[in-house]
Protein backbone atom coordinates (compact mmCIF):
# COMPACT_ATOMS: atom_id res chain seq x y z
CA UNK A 1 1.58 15.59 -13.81
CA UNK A 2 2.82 13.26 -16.13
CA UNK A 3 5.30 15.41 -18.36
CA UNK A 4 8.43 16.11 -18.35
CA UNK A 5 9.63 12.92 -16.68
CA UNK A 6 11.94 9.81 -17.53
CA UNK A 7 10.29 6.78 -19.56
CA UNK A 8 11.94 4.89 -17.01
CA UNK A 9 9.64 5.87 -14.19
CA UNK A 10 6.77 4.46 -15.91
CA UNK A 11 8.49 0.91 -16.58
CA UNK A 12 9.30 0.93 -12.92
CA UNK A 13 5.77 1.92 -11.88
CA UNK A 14 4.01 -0.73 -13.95
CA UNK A 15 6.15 -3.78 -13.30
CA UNK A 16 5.61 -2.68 -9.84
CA UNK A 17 1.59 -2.88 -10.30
CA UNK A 18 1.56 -6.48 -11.87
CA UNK A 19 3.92 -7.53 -8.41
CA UNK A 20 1.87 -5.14 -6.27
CA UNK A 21 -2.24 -7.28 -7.46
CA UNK A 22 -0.52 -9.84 -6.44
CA UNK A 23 0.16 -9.25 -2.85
CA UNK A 24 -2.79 -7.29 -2.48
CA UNK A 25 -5.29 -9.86 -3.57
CA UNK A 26 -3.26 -12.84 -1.27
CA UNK A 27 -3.39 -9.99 1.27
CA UNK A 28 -7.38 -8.85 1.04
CA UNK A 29 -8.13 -12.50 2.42
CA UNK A 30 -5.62 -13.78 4.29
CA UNK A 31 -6.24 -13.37 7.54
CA UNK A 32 -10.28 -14.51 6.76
CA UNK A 33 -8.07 -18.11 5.18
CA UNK A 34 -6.48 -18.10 8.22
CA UNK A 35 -9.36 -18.51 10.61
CA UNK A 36 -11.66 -20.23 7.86
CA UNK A 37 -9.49 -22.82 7.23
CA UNK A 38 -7.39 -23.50 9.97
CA UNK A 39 -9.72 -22.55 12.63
CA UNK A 40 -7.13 -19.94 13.92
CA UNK A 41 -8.66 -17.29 17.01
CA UNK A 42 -8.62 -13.75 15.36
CA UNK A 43 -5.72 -13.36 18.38
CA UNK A 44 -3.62 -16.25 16.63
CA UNK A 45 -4.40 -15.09 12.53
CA UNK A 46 -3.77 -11.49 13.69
CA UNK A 47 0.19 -12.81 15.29
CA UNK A 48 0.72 -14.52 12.11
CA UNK A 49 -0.49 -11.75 10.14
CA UNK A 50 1.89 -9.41 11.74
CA UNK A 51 4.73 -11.21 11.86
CA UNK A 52 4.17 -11.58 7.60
CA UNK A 53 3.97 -8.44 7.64
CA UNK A 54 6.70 -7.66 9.52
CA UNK A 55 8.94 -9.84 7.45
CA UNK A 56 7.81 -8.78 4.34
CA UNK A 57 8.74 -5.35 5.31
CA UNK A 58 12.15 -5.93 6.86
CA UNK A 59 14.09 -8.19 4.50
CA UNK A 60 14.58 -5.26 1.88
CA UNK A 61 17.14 -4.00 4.22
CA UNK A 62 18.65 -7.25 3.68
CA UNK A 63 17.94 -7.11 0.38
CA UNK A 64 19.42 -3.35 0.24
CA UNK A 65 22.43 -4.12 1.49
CA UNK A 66 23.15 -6.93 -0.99
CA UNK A 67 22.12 -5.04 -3.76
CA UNK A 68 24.46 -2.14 -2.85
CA UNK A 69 27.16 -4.75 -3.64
CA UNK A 70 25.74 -6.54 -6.91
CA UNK A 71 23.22 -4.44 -8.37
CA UNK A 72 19.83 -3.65 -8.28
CA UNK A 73 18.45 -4.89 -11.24
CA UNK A 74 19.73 -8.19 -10.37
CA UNK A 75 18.43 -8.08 -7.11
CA UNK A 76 15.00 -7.87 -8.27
CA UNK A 77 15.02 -10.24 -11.17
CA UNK A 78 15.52 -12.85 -8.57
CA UNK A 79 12.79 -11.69 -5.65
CA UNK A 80 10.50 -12.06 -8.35
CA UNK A 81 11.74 -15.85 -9.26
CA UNK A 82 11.65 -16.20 -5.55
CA UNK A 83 7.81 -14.36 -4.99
CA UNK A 84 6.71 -16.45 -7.56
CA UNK A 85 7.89 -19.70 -6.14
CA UNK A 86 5.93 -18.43 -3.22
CA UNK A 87 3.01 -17.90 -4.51
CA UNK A 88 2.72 -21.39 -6.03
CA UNK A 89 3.13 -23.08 -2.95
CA UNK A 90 0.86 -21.07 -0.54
CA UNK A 91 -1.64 -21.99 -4.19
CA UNK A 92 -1.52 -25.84 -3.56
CA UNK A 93 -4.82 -26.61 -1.07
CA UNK A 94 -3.81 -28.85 1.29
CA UNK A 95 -6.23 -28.99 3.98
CA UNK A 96 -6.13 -28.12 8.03
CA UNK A 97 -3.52 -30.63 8.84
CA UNK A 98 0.42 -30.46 9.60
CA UNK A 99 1.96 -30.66 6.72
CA UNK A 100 -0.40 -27.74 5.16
CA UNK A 101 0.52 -25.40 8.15
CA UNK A 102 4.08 -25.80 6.97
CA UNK A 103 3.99 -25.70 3.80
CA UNK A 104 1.77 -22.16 4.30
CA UNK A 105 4.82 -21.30 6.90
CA UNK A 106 7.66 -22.04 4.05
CA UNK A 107 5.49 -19.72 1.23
CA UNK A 108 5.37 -16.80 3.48
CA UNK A 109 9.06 -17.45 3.88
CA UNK A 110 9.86 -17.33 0.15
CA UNK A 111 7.29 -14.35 -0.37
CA UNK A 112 8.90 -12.43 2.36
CA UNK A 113 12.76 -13.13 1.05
CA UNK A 114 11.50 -12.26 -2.74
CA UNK A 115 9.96 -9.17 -1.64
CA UNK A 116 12.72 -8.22 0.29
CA UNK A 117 15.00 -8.04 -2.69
CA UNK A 118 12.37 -6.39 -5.33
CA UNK A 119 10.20 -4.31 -3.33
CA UNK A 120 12.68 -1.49 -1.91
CA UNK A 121 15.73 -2.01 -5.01
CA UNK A 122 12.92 -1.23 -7.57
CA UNK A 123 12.12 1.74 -5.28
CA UNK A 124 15.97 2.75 -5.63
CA UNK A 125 16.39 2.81 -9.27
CA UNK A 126 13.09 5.27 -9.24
CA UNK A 127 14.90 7.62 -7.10
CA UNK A 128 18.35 7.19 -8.99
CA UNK A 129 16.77 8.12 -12.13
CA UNK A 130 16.08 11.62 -10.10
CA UNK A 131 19.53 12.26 -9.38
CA UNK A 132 20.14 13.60 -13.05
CA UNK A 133 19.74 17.39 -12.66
CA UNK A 134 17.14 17.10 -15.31
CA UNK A 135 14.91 15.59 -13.01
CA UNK A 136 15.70 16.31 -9.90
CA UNK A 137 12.67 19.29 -9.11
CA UNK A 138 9.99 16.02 -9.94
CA UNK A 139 11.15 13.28 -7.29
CA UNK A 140 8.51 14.13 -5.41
CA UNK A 141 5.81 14.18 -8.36
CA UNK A 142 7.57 11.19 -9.01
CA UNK A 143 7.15 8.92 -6.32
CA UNK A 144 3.55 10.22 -5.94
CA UNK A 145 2.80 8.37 -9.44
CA UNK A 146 5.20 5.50 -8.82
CA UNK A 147 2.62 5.31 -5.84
CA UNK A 148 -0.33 5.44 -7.94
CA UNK A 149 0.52 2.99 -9.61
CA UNK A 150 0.93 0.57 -6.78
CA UNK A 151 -2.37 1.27 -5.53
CA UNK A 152 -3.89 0.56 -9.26
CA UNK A 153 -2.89 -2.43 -8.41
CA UNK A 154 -4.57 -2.77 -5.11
CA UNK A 155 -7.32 -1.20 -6.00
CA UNK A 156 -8.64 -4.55 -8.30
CA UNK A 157 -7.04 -6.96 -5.55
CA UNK A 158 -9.91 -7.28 -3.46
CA UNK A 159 -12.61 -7.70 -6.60
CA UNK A 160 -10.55 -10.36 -8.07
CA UNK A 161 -9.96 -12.32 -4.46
CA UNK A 162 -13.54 -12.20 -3.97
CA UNK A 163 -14.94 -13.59 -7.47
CA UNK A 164 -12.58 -15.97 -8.08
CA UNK A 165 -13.22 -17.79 -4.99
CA UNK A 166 -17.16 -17.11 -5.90
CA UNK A 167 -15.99 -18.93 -8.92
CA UNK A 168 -14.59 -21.59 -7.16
CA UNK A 169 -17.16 -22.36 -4.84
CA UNK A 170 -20.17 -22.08 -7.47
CA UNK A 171 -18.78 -23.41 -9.97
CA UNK A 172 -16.21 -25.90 -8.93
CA UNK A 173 -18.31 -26.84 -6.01
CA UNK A 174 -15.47 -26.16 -3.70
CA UNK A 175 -15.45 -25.53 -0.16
CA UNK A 176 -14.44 -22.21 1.85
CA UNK A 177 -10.99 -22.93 2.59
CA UNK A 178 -9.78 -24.59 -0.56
CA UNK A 179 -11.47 -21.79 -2.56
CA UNK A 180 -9.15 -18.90 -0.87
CA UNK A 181 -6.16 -21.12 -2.68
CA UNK A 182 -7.47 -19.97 -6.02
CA UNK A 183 -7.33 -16.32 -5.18
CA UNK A 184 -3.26 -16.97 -4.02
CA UNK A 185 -3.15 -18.31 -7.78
CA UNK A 186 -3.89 -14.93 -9.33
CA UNK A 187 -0.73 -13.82 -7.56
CA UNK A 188 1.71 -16.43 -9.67
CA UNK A 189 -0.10 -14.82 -13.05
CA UNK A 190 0.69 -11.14 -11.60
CA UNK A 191 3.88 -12.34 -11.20
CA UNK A 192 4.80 -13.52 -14.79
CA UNK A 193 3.21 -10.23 -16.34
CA UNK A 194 5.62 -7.83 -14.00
CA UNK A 195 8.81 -9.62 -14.96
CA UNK A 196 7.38 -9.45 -18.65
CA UNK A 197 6.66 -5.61 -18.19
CA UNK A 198 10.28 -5.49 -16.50
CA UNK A 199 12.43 -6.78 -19.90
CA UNK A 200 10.32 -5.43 -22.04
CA UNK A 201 10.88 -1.96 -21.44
CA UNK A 202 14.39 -2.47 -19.74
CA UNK A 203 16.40 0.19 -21.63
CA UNK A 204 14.41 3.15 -20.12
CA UNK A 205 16.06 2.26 -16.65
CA UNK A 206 19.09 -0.57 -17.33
CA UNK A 207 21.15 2.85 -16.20
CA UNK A 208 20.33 2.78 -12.88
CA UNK A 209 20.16 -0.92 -12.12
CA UNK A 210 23.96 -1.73 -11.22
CA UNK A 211 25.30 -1.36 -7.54
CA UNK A 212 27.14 1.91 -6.51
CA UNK A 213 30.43 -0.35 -6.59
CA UNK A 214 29.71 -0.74 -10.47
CA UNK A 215 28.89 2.96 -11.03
CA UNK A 216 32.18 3.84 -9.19
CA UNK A 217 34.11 1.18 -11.19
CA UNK A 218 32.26 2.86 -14.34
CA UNK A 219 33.73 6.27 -13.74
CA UNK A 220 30.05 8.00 -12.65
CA UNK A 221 30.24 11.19 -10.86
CA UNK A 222 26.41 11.47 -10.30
CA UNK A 223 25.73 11.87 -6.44
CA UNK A 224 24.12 7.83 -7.08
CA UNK A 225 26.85 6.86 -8.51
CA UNK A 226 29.45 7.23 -5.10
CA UNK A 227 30.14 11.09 -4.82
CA UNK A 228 31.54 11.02 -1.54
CA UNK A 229 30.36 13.12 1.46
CA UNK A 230 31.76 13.79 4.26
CA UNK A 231 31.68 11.39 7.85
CA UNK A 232 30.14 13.76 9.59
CA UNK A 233 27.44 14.79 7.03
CA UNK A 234 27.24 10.95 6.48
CA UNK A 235 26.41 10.91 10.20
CA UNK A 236 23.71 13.24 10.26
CA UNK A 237 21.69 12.16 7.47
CA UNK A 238 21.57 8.67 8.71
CA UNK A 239 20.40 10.08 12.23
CA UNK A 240 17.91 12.00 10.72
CA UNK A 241 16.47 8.99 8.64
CA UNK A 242 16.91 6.84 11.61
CA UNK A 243 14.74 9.78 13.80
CA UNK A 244 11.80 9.62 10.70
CA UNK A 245 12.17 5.67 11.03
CA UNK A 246 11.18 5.80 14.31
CA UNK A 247 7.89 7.94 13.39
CA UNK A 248 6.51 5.44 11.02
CA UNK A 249 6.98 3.00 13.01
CA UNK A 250 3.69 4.15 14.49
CA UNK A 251 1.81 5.01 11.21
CA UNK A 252 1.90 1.56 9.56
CA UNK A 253 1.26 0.03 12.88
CA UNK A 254 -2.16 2.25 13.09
CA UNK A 255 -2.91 2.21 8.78
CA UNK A 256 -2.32 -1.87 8.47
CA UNK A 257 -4.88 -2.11 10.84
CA UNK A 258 -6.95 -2.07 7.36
CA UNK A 259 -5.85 -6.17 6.47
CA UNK A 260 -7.27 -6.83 10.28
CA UNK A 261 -9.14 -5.42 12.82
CA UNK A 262 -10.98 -3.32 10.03
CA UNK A 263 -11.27 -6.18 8.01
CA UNK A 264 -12.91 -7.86 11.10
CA UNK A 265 -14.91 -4.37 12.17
CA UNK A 266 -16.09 -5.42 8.43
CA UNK A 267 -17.07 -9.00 9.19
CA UNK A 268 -18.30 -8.62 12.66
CA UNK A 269 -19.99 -5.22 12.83
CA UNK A 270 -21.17 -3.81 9.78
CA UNK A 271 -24.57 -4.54 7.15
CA UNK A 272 -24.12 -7.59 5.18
CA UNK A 273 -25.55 -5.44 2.38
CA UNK A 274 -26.41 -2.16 0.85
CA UNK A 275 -29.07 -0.53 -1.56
CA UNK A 276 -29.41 2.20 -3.72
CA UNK A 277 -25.95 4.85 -4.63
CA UNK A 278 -23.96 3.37 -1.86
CA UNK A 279 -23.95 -0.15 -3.05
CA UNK A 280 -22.43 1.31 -6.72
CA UNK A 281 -19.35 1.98 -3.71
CA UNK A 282 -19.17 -1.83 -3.63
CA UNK A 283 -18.29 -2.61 -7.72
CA UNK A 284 -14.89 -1.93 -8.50
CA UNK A 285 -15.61 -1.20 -12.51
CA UNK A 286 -17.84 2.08 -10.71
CA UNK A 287 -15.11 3.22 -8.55
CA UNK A 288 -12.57 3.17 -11.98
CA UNK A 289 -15.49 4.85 -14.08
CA UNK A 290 -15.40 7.59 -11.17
CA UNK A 291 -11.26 8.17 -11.34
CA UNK A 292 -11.95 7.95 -15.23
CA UNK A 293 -14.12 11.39 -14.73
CA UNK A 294 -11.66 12.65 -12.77
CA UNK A 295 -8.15 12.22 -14.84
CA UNK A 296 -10.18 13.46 -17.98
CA UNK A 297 -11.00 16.76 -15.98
CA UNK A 298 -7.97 17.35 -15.09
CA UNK A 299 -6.85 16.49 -19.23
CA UNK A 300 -9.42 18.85 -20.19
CA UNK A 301 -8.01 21.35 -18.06
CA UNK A 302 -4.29 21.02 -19.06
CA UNK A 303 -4.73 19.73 -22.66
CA UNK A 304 -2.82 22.09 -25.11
CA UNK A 305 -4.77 20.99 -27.97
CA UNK A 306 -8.19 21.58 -29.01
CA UNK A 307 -8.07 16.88 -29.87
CA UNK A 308 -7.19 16.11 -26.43
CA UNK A 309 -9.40 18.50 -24.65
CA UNK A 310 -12.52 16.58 -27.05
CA UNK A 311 -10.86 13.23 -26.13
CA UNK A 312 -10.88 14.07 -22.51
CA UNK A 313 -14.31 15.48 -22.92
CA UNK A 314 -16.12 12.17 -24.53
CA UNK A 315 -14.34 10.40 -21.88
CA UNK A 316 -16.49 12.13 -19.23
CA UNK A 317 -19.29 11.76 -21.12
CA UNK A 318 -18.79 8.25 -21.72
CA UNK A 319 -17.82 7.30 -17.95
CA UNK A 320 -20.69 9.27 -16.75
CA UNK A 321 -23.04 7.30 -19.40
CA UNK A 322 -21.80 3.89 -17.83
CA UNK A 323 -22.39 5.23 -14.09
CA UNK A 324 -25.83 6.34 -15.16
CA UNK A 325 -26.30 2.59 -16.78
CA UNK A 326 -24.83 0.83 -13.99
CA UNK A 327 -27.15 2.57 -11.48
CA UNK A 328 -30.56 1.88 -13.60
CA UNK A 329 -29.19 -2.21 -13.29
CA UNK A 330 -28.57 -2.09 -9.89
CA UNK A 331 -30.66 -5.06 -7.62
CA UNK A 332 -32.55 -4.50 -4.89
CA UNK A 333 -29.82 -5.73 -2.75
CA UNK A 334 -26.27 -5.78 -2.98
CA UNK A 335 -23.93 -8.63 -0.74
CA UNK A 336 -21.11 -6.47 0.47
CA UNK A 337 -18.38 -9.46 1.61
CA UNK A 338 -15.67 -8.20 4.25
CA UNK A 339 -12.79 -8.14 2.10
CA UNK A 340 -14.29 -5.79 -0.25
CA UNK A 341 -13.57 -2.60 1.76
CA UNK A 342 -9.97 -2.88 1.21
CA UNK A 343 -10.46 -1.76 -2.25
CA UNK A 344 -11.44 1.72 -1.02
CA UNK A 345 -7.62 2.90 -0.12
CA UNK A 346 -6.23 2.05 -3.13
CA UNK A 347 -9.02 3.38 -5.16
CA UNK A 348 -8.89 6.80 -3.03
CA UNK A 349 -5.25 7.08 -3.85
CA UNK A 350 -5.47 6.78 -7.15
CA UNK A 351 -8.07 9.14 -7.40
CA UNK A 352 -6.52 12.33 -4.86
CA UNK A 353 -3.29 11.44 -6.46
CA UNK A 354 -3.69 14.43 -9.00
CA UNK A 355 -5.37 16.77 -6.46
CA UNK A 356 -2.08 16.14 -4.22
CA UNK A 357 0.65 16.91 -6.71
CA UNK A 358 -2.03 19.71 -8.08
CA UNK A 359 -1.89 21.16 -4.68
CA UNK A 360 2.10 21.09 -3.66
CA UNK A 361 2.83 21.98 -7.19
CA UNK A 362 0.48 25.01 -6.61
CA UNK A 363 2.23 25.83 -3.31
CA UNK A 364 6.01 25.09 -4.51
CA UNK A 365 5.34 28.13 -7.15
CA UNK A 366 4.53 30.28 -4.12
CA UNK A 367 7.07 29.00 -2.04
CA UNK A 368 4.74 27.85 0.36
CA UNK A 369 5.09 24.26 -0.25
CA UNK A 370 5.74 21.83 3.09
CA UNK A 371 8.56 20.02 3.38
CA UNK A 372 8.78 16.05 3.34
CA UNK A 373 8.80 15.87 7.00
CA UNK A 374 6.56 18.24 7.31
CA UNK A 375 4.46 16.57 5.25
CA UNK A 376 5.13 12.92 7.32
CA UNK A 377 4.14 14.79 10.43
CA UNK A 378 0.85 16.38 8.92
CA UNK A 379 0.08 12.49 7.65
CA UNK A 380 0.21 11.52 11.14
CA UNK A 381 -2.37 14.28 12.45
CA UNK A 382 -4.57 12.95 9.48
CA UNK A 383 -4.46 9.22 10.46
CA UNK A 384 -5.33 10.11 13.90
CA UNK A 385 -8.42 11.55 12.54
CA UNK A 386 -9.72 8.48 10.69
CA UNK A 387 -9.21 6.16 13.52
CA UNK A 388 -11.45 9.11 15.35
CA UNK A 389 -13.93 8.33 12.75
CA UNK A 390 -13.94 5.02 13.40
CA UNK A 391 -14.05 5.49 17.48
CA UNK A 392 -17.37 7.55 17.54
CA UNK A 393 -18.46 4.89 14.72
CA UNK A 394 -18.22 2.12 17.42
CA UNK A 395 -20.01 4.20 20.29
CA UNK A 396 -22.18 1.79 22.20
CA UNK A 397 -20.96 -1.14 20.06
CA UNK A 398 -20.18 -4.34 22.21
CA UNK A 399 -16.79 -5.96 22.23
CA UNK A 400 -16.03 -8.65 19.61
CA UNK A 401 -16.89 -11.55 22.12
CA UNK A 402 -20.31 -10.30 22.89
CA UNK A 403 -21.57 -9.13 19.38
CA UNK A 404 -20.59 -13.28 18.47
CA UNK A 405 -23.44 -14.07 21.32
CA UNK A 406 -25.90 -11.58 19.62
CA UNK A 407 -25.36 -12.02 16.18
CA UNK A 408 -25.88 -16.09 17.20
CA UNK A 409 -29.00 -15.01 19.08
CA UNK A 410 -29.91 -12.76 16.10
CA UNK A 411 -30.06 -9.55 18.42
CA UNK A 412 -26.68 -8.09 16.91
CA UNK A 413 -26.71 -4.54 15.54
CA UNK A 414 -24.68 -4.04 12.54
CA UNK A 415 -23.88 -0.73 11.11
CA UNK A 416 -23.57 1.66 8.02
CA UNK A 417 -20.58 0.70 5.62
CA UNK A 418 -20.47 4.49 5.53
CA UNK A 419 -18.01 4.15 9.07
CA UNK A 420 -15.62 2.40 7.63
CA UNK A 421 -15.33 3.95 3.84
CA UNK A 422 -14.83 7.09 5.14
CA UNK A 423 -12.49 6.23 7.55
CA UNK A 424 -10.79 4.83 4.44
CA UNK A 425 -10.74 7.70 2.44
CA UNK A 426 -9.14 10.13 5.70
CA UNK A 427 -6.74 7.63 6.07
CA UNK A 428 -6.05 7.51 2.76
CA UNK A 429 -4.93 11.65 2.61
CA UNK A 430 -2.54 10.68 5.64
CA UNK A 431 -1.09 7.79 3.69
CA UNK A 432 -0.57 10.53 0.71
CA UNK A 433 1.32 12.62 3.18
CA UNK A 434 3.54 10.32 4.89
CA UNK A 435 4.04 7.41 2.46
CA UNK A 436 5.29 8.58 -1.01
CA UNK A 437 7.32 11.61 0.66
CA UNK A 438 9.10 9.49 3.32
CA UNK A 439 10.14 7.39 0.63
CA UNK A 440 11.48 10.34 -1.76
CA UNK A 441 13.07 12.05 1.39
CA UNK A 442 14.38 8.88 1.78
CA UNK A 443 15.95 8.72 -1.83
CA UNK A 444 17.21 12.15 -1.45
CA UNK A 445 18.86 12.07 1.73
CA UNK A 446 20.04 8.62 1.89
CA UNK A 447 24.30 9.14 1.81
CA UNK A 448 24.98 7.94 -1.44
CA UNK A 449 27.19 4.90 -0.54
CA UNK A 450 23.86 3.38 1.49
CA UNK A 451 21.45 4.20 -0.36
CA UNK A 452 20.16 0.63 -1.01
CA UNK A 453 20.63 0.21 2.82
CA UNK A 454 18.92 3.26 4.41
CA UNK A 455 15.97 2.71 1.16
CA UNK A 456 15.69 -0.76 3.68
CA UNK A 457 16.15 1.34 6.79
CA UNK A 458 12.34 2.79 5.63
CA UNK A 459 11.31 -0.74 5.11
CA UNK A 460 12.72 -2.55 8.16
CA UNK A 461 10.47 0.55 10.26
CA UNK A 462 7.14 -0.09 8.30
CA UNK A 463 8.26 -4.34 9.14
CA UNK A 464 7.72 -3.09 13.06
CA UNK A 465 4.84 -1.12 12.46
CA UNK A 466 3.43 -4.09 10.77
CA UNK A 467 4.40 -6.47 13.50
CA UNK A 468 3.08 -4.19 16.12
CA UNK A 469 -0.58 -4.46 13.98
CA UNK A 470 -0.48 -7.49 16.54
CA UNK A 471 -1.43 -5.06 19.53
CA UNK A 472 -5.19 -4.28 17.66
CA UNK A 473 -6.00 -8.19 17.54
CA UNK A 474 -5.13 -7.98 21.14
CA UNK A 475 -7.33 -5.25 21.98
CA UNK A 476 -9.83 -7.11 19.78
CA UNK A 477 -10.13 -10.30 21.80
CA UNK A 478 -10.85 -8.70 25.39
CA UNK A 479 -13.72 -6.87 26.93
CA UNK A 480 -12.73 -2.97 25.59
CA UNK A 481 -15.59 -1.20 24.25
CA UNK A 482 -14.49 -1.11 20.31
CA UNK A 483 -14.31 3.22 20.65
CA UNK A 484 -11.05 2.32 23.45
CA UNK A 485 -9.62 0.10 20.85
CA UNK A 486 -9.57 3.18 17.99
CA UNK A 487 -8.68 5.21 20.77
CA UNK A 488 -5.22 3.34 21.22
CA UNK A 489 -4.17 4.42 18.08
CA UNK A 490 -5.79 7.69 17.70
CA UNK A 491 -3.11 8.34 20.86
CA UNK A 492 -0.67 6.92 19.49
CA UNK A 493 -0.47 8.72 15.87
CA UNK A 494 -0.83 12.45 17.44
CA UNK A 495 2.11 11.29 20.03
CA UNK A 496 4.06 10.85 16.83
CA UNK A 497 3.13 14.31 14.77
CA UNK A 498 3.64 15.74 17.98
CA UNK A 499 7.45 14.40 18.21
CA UNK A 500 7.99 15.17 14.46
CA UNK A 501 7.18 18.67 15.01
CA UNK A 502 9.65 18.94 18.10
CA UNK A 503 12.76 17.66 15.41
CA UNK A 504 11.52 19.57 12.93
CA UNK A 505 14.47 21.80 11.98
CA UNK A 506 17.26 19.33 12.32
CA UNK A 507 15.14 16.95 9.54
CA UNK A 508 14.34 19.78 7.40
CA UNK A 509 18.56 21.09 7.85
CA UNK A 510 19.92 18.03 6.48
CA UNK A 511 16.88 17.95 3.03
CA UNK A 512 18.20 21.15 1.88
């Protein structure tokens, strides 16, 4: 999984994780800051949400552009600077009034600008680190890790949102909405440690940070560094990128629905709390103990020496010893808070990551492995499923508006946390289908002069998808029974395989 690929790659990955905790633990709360301290309807949060969102995931074709004309690595030096500056201010709490609205509406600004010039450019240099024939058979093992490793980074966002504000309330004796200001802190120290991570190990990847102008003006004749193609095969690829574009629109539209109306299925509809195994589901340190088990398996497995195999195997042993301990401590009782289900993605990606590349690695030596859109189009059969999950989870459940009357009038019914995690984990095999291989089919197909552009062209789709997430806190506020709701985008995703499929050939024509 791991060998046989450039030191770069794991620079890249891990400055990416320190920016990635960040976002993710701002993110896990947000829209529960905007309607606990502003007093925002879950119709007005959700609008604001999306249009973040959207932002966040548009300006790296901005950013794309400009760094196809001064250089990558510069490029994301300064989002970070800019992130950072960000952070800081959406950190300061003050209060309900004016002046705190807009100074919340200028740090999503700067968050959304700084992302837009690290996010996708750092995602660039991955794939130009590919383009040496060396490496070119991994890009896809590739970006599966480099997604790993953003999703390590998710995976401990939710944890750390939740017990530092725990931390500020309790201890601090703060109040609800200034605490959430102390969990958009931990995003500022993220920040430092990823630009630290980036220097530090700069010479695996300072090849691959200048623009394709500098490459040229270097005398490169690596496809990444301005081989030119023809106008007509320049053409076609971008059409065919544009056509995939256009698919995932609809994906990130349905999967961000995890930041809001699952995070309010979470706060509205299902048990405060949980007993026995599945409350181990709800501590973080258990989930990593479990992926700990599962990376030393596959070690054991591989290991060509007779020390790593015993490493790997008092690894096991040792993670299995701290799940037994962990259970024999566990209270009656555990509080599951909202937020707290977001760390189930992450943590499922990280964990199937190695079963994935196990399994196309296993099919590429019998030539039976699916291409990238292939794969995109499977993802979006898979998504369609966990929203189906989550519609015969919500079977005779009231709307949103009525189960606020009941659970006033203490009548509500609230139900298993078992919906909604493994909703999260089928998701979460769609994500690994259409996420990491759009953006290596991206990498590989982009013509090479755009590259920084059409790596935003991916980006600038996902920022509609994410602006669309509007439509579910629409759905959310009327009078649908919640199974209609899922339904929407249960429709919606299998409209989208469906269309895939139909372009099929003319995607996979132009990724030979």
């Amino acid at each position: 999984m791991f060998e046989g690929q450039p030191k770069g790659l794991f620079a890249l990955a891990l400055a990416n994780t320190g920016e990635r905790f960040g976002y993710y633990t701002m993110l896990a709360v947000f829209v529960l800051f905007l309607k606990a301290n502003f007093g925002f309807s879950p119709e007005v949060a959700g609008s604001i949400y999306g249009a973040f969102l959207a932002l966040v995931y548009f300006l790296p074709f901005v950013g794309g552009i400009m760094a196809d004309r001064f250089g990558y690595g510069k490029m994301v030096t300064i989002g970070i600077i800019i992130m950072f500056l960000g952070y800081l201010f959406l950190s300061l709490p003050l209060g309900a009034g004016t002046a705190a609205i807009a100074c919340m509406g200028g740090a999503l600004l700067l968050i959304s600008c700084g992302t837009g010039l690290f996010k996708g450019n750092l995602q660039v240099m991955v794939g130009n680190l590919y383009d040496n024939p060396q490496y070119a058979a991994k890009r896809d093992s590739a970006f599966s890790i480099f997604y790993m490793a953003i999703n390590i980074g998710a995976m401990f966002a939710p944890t750390a949102a939740v017990k530092i504000m725990d931390y500020a309330q309790q201890s601090l004796g703060m109040g609800e909405g200034d605490s959430y200001h102390f969990a958009f802190g931990v995003a500022c120290v993220s920040l430092i440690l990823s630009i630290i991570i980036y220097y530090a190990f700069r010479s695996t990847f300072r090849h691959v940070e200048g623009s394709t102008k500098d490459a040229k003006a270097a005398g490169k004749t690596t496809q990444s560094a301005g081989e030119e193609i023809s106008a007509a095969e320049t053409k076609e690829r971008i059409i065919a990128l544009c056509l995939v574009f256009a698919v995932v629109i609809f994906f990130w539209m349905a999967f961000h629905q995890n930041g809001l109306t699952l995070t309010l299925f979470a706060d509205e509809f299902t048990a405060k709390s949980s007993s026995g195994l599945q409350s181990m589901a709800f501590d973080v340190i258990n989930l990593t103990l479990c992926i700990f088990i599962i990376y030393a398996l596959f070690s054991l497995v591989q290991s060509k020496t007779s020390k790593g195999k015993v490493i790997s195997a008092l690894v096991i042993l040792a993670s299995i010893g701290g799940l037994v301990y962990k259970y024999g401590a566990l209270p009656e009782s555990t509080a599951v808070a909202a937020p707290i289900f977001q760390h189930f993605n992450p943590c499922f990606v990280v964990a199937l990551t190695p079963f994935s590349i196990l399994l196309f690695s296993s099919l590429a030596k019998k030539g039976k492995e699916p291409s990238a859109p292939r794969k995109i189009a499977l993802g979006m059969m898979v998504a369609a499923a966990g929203f189906l999950i989550m519609a015969v989870g919500s079977l005779g459940l009231p709307s949103s508006g009525e189960q606020a009357i009941a659970t006033e009038a203490g009548t509500a019914t609230f139900v298993s946390p078992n919906w909604l995690i493994s909703t999260y984990l089928v998701l979460t095999f769609g994500e690994l289908l259409l996420s990491p291989m759009g953006i290596s089919f991206v990498s590989k197909v982009a013509p090479p002069k755009y590259k920084g552009m059409m790596m935003g062209g991916w980006f600038v789709a996902t920022a509609i998808g994410n602006m669309l997430t509007a439509v579910g806190s629409q759905l959310w506020g009327t009078s649908l029974p919640l199974w209609q709701v899922w339904a929407v985008f249960i429709v919606l995703c299998l409209i989208s395989a469906l269309f895939m499929f139909s372009i099929m050939k003319r995607l996979e024509k132009v990724a030979k």
